[in-house]
Structure formats: C-alpha cells, structure tokens
PDB file of N, CA and C in Angstrom:
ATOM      1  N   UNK A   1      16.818   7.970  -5.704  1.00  0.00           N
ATOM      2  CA  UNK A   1      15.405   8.189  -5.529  1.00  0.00           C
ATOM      3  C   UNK A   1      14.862   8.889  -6.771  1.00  0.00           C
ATOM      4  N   UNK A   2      13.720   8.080  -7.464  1.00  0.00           N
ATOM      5  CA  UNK A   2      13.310   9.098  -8.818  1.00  0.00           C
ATOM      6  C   UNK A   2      12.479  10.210  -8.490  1.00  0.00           C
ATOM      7  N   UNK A   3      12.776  11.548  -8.871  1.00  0.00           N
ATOM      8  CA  UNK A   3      12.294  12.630  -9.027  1.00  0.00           C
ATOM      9  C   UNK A   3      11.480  13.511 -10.246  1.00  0.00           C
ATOM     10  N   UNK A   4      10.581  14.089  -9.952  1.00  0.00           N
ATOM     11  CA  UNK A   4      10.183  14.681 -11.607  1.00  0.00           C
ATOM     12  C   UNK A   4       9.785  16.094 -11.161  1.00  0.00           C
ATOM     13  N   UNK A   5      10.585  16.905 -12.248  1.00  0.00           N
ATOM     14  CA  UNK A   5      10.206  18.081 -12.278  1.00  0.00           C
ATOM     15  C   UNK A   5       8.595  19.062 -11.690  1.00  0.00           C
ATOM     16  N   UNK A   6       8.498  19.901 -11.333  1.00  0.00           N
ATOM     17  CA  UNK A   6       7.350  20.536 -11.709  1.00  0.00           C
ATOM     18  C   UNK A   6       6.998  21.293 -12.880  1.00  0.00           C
ATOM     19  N   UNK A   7       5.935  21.786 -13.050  1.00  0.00           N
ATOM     20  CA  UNK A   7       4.855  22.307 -14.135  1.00  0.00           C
ATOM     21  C   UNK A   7       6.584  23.629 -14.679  1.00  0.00           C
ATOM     22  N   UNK A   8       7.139  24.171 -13.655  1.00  0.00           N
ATOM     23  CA  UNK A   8       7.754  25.087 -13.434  1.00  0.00           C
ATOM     24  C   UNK A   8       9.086  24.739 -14.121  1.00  0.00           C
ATOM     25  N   UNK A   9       9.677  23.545 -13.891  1.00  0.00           N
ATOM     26  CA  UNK A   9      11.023  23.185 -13.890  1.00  0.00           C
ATOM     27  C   UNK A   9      11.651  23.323 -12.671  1.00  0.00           C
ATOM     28  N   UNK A  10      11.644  23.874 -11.829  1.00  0.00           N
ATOM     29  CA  UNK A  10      12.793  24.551 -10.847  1.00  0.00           C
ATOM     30  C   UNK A  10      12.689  23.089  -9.582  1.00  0.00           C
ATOM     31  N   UNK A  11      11.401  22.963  -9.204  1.00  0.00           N
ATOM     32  CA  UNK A  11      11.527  22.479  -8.577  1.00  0.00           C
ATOM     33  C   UNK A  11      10.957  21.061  -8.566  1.00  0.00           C
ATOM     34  N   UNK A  12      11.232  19.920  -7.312  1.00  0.00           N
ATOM     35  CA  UNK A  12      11.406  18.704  -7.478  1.00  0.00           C
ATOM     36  C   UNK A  12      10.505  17.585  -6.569  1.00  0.00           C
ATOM     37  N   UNK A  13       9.744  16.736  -7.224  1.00  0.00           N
ATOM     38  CA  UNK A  13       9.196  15.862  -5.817  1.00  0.00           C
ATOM     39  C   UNK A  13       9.585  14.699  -6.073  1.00  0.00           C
ATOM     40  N   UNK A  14       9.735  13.839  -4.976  1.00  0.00           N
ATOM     41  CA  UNK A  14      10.009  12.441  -4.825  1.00  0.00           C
ATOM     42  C   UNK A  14       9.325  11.637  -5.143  1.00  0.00           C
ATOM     43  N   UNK A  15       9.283  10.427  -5.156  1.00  0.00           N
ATOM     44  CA  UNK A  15       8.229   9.551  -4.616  1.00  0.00           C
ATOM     45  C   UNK A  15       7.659   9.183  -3.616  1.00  0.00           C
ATOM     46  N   UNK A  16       8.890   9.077  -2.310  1.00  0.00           N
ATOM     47  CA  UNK A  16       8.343   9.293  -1.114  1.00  0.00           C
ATOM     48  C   UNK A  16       7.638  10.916  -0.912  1.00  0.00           C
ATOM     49  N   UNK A  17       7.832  11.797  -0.939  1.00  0.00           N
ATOM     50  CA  UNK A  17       7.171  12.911  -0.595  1.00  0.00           C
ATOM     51  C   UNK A  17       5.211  12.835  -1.484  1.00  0.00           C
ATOM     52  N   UNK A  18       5.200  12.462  -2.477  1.00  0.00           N
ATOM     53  CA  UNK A  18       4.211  11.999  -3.397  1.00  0.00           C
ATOM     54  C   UNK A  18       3.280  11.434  -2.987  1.00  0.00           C
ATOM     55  N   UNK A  19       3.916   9.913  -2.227  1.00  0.00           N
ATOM     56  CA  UNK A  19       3.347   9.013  -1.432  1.00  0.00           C
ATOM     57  C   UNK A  19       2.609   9.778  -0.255  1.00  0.00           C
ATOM     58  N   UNK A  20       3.333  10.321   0.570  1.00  0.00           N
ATOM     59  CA  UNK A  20       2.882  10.805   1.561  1.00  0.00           C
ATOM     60  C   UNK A  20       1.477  12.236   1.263  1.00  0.00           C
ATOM     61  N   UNK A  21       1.535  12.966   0.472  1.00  0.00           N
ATOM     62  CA  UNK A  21       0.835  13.413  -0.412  1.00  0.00           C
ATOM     63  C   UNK A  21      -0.456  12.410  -0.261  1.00  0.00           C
ATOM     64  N   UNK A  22      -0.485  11.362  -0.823  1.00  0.00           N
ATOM     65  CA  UNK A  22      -1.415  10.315  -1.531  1.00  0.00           C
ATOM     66  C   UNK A  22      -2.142   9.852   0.223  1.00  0.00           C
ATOM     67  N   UNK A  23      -0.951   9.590   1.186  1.00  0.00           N
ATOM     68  CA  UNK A  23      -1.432   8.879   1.705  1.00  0.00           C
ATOM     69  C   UNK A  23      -2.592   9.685   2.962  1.00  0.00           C
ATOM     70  N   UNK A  24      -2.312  11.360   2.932  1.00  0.00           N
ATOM     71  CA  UNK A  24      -2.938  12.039   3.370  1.00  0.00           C
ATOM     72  C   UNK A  24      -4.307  12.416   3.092  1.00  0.00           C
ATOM     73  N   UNK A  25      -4.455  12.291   1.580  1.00  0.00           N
ATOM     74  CA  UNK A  25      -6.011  12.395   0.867  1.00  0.00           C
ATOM     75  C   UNK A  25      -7.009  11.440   1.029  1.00  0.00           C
ATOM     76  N   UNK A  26      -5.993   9.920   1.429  1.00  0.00           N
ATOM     77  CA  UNK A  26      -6.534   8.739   1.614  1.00  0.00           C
ATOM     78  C   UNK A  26      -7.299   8.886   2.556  1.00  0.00           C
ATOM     79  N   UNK A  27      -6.792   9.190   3.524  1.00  0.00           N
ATOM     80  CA  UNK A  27      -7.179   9.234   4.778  1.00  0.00           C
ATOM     81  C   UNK A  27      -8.172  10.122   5.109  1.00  0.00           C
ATOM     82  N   UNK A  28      -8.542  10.987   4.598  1.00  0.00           N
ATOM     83  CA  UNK A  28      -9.594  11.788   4.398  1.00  0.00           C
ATOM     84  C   UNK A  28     -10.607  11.325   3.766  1.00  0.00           C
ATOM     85  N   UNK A  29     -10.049  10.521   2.399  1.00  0.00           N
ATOM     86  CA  UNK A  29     -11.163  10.272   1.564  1.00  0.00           C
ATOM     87  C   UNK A  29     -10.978   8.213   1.612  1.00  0.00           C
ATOM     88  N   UNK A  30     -10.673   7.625   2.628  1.00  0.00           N
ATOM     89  CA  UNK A  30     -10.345   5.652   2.729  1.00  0.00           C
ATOM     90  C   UNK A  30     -11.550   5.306   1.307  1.00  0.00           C
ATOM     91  N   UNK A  31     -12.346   5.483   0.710  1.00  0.00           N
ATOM     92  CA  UNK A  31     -12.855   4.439  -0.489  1.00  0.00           C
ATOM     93  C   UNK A  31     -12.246   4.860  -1.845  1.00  0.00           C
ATOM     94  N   UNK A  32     -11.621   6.233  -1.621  1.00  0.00           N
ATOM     95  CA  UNK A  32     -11.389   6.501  -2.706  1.00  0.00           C
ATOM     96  C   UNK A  32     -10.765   5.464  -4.090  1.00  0.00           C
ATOM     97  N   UNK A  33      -9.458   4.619  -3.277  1.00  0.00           N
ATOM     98  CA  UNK A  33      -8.795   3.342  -4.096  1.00  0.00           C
ATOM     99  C   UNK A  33     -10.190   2.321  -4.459  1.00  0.00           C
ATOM    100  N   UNK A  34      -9.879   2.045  -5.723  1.00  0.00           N
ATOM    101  CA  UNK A  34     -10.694   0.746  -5.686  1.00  0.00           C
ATOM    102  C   UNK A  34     -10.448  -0.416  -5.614  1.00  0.00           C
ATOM    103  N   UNK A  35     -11.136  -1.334  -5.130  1.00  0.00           N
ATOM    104  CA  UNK A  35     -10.806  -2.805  -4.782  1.00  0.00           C
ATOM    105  C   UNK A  35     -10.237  -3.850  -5.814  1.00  0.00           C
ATOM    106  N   UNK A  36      -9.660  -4.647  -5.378  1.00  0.00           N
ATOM    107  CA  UNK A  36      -8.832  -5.616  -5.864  1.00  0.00           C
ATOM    108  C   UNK A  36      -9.258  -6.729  -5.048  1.00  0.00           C
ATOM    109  N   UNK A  37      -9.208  -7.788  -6.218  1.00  0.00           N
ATOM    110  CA  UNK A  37      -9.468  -9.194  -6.028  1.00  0.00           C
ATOM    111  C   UNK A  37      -8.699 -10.024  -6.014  1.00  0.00           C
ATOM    112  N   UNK A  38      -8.241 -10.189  -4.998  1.00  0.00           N
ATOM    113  CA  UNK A  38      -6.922 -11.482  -4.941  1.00  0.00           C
ATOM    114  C   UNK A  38      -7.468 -12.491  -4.272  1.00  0.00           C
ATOM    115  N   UNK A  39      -6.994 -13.633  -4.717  1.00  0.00           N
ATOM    116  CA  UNK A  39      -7.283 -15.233  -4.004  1.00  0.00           C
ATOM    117  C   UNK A  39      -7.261 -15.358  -2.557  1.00  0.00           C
ATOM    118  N   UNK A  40      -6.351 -14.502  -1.822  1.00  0.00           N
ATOM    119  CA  UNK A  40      -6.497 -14.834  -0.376  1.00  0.00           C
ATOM    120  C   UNK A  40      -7.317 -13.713   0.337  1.00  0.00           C
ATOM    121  N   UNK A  41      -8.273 -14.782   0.839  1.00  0.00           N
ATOM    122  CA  UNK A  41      -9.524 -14.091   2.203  1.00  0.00           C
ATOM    123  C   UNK A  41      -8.787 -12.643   2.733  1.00  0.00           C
ATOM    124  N   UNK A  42      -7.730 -13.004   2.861  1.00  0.00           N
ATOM    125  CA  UNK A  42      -6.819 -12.119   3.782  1.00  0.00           C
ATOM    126  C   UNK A  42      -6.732 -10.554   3.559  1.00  0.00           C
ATOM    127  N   UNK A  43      -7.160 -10.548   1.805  1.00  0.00           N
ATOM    128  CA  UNK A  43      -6.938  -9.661   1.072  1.00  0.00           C
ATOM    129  C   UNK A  43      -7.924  -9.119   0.724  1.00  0.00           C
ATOM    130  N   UNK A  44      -8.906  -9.587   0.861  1.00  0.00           N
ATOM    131  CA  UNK A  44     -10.649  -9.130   0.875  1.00  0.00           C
ATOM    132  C   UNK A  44     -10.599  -7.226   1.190  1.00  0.00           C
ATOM    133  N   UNK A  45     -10.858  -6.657   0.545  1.00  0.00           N
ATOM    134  CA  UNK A  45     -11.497  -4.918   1.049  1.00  0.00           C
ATOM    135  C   UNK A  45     -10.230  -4.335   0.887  1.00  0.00           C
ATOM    136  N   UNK A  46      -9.067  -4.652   0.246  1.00  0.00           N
ATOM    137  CA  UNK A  46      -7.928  -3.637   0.213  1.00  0.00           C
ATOM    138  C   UNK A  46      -8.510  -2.770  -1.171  1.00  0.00           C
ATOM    139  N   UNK A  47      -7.721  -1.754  -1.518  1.00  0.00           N
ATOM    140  CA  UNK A  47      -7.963  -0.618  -2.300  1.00  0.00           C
ATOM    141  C   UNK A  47      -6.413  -0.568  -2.564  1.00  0.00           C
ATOM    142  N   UNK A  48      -6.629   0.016  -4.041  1.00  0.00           N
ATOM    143  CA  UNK A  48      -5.082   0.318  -4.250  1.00  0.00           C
ATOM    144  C   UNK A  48      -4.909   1.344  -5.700  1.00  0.00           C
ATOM    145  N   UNK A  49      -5.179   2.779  -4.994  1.00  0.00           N
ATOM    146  CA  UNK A  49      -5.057   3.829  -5.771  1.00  0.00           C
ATOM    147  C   UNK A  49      -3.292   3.833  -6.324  1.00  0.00           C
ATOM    148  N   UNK A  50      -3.373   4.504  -7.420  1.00  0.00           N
ATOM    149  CA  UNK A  50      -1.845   4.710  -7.726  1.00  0.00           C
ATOM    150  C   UNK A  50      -1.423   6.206  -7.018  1.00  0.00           C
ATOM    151  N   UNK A  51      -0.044   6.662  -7.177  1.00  0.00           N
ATOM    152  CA  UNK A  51       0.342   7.684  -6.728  1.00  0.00           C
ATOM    153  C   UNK A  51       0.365   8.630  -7.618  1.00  0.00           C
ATOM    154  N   UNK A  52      -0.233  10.037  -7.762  1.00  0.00           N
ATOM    155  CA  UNK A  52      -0.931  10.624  -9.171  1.00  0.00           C
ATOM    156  C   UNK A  52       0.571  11.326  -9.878  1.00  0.00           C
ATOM    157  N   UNK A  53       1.286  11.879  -9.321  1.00  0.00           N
ATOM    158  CA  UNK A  53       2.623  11.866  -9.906  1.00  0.00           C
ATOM    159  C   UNK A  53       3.395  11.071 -10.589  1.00  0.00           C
ATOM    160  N   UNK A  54       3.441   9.720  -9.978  1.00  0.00           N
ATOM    161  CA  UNK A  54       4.190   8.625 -10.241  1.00  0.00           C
ATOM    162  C   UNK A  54       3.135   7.347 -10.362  1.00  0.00           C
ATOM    163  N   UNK A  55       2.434   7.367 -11.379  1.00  0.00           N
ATOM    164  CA  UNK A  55       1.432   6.482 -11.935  1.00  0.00           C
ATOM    165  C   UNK A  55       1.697   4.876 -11.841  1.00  0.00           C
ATOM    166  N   UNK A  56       2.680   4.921 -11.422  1.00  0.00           N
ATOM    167  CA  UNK A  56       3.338   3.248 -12.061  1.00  0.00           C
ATOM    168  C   UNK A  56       3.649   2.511 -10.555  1.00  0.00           C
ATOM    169  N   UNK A  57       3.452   3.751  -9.364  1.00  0.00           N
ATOM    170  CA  UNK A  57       3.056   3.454  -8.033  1.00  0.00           C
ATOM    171  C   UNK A  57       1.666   3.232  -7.552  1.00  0.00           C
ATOM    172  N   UNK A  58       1.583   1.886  -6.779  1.00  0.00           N
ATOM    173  CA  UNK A  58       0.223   1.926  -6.406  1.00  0.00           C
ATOM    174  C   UNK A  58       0.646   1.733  -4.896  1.00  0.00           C
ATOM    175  N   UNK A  59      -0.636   1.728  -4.277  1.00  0.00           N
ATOM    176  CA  UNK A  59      -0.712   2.268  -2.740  1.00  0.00           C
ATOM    177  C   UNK A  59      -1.593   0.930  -2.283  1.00  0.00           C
ATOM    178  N   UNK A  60      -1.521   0.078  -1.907  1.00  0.00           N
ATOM    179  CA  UNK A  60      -2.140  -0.986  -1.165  1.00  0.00           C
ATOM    180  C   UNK A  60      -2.585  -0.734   0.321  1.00  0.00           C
ATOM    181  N   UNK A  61      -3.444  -0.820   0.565  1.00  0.00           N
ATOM    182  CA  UNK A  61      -4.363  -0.124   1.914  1.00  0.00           C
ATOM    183  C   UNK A  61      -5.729  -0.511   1.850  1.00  0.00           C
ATOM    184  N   UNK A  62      -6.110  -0.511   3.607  1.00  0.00           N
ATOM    185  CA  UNK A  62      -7.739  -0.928   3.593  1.00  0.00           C
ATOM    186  C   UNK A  62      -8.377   0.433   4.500  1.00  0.00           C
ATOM    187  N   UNK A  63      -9.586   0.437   4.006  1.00  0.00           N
ATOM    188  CA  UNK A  63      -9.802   1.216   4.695  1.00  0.00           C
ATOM    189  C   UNK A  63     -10.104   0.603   6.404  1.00  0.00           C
ATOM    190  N   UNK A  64      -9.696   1.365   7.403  1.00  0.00           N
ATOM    191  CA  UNK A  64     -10.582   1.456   8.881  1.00  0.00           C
ATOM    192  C   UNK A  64     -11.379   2.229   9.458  1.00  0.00           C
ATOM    193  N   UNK A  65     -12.013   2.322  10.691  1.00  0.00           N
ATOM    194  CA  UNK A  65     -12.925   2.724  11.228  1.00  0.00           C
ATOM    195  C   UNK A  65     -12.634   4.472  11.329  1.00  0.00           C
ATOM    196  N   UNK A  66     -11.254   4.526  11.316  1.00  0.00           N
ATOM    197  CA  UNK A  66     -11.097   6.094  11.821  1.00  0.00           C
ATOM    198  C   UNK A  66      -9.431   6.381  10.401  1.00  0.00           C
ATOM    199  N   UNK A  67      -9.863   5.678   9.388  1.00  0.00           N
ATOM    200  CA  UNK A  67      -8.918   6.252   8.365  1.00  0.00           C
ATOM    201  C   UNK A  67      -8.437   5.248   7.526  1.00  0.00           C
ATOM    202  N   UNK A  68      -7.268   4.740   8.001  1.00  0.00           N
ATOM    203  CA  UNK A  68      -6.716   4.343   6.495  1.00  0.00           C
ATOM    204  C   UNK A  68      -5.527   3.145   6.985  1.00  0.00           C
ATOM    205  N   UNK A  69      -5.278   2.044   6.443  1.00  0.00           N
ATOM    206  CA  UNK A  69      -4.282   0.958   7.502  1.00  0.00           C
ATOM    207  C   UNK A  69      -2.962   0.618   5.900  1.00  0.00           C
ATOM    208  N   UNK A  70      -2.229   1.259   5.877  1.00  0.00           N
ATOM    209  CA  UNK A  70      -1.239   1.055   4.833  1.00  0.00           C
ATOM    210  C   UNK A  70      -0.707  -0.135   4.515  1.00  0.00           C
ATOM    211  N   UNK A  71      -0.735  -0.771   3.465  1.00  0.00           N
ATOM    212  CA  UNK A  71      -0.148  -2.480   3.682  1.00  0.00           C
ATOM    213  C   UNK A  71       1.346  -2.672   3.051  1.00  0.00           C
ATOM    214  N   UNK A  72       1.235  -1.623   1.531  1.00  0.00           N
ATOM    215  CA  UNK A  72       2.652  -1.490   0.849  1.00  0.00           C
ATOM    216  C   UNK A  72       2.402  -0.324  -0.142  1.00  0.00           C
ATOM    217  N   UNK A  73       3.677  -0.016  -0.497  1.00  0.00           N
ATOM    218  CA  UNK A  73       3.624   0.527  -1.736  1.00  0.00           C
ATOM    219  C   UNK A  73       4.531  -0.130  -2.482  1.00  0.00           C
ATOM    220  N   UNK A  74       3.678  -0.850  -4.105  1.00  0.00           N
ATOM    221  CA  UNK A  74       4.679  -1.528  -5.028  1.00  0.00           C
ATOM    222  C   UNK A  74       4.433  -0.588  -6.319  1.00  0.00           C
ATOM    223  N   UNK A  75       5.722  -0.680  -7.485  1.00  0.00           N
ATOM    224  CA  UNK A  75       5.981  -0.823  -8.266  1.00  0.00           C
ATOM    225  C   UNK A  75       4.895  -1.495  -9.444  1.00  0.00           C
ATOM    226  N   UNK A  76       3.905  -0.816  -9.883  1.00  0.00           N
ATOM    227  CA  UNK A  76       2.811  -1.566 -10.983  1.00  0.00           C
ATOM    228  C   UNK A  76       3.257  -2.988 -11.847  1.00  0.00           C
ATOM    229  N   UNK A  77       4.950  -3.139 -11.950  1.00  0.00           N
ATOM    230  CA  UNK A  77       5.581  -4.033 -13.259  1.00  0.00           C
ATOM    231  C   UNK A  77       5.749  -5.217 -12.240  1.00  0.00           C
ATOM    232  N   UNK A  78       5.456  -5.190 -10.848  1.00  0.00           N
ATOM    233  CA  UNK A  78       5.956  -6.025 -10.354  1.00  0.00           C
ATOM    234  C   UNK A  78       4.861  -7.495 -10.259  1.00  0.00           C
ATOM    235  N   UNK A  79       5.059  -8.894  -9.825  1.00  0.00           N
ATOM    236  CA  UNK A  79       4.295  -9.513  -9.876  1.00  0.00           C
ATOM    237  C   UNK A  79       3.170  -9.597  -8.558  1.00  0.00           C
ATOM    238  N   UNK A  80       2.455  -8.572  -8.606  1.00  0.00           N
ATOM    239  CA  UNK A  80       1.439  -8.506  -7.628  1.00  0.00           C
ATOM    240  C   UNK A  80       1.322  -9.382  -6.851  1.00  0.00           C
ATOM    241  N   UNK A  81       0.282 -10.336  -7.339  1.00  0.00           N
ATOM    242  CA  UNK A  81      -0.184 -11.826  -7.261  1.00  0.00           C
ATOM    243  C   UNK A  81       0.217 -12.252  -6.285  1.00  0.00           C
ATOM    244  N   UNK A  82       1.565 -12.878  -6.621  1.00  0.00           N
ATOM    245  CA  UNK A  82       2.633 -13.292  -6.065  1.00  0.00           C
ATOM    246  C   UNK A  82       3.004 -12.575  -4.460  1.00  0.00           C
ATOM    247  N   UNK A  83       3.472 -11.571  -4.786  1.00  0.00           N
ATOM    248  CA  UNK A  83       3.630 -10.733  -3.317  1.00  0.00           C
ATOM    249  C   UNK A  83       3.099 -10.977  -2.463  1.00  0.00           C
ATOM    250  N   UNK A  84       1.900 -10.525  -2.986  1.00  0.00           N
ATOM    251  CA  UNK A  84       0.502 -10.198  -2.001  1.00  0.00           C
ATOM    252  C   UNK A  84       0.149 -11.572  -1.488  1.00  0.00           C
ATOM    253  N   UNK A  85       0.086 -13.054  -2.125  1.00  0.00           N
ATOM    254  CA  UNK A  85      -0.336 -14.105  -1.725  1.00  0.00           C
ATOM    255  C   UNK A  85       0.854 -14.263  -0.728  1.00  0.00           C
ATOM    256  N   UNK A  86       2.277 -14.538  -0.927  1.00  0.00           N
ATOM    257  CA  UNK A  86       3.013 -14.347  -0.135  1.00  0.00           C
ATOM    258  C   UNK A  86       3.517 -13.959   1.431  1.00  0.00           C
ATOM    259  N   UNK A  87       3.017 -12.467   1.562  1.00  0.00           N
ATOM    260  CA  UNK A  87       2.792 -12.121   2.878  1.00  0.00           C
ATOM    261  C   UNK A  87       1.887 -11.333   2.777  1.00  0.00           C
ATOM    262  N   UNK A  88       0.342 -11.403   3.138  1.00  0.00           N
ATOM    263  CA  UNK A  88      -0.479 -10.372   2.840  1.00  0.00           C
ATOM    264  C   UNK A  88      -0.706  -9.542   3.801  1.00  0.00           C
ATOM    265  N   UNK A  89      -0.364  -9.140   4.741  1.00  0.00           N
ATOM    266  CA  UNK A  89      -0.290  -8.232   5.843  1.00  0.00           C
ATOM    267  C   UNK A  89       0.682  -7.974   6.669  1.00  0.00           C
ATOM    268  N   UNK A  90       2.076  -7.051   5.871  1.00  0.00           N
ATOM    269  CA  UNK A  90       3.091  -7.500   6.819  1.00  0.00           C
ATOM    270  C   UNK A  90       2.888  -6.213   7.830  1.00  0.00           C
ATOM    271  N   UNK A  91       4.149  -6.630   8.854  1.00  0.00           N
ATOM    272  CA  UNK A  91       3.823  -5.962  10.023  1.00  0.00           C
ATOM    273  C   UNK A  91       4.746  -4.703   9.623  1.00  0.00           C
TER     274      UNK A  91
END
C-alpha cells in the first residue's frame, strides 16, 4: 500500500485512509469534483476530484439528493475512457 510521509516525517497516511478523508469532504461539499464528459449517457453528472495527498488518484462519483454515490477510485495513468465505457456503474 503506498504511503507518504507527513509535513513532520514521523508519521504516515495511506491512500485508502486519504480516500476516505476525500470522500468525507465530498459529501459535505457533492459539486465540489468537476464534471467529466464521457460518451456514455450513463456517465452524464459524474465529478471526479483527485485525492489531495495522492494527486494521481481521482475519485469518480455523482452527486445525490442527500450526498454523494461513489462509482471508483482509479489511478490518473490508467485508460479512463475505456473503463468507464466498459462498466459505468458497477455495483
């Protein structure tokens, strides 16, 4: 699991712990991510902030009525596109 130091050295956060971090502000703040345009209807109104620690993580999510509906978290290098046309709402 990749980890990165704090400001401090001593101590350590994850990516999952990061994420969860991210996915709590979301939810407070659902427009914050901005939208993305992908070819399938399906995909219409998702948002996809990165994870502010781990930049090269983005957070795929739409907003809902009472917060926030998580779809994935990928890897920025990966072929988006692709994925997302693939299965765009998995369970």
């Amino acid at each position: 699991m990749e980890a990165r130091p704090d400001k401090s050295g001593m101590a350590e956060i994850t990516v999952i712990e990061a994420a969860f971090s991210a996915f709590r502000k979301l939810a407070e703040m659902p427009e914050m991510g901005r939208e993305r345009d992908f070819r399938n209807p399906e995909l219409q109104g998702q948002r996809y902030p990165t994870i502010p620690e781990f930049p090269n993580y983005l957070i795929f999510y739409f907003p809902t009525g009472s917060g926030i509906e998580i779809s994935r978290v990928l890897h920025g290098a990966r072929d988006l596109e692709d994925l997302m046309e693939d299965n765009p709402r998995p369970e």
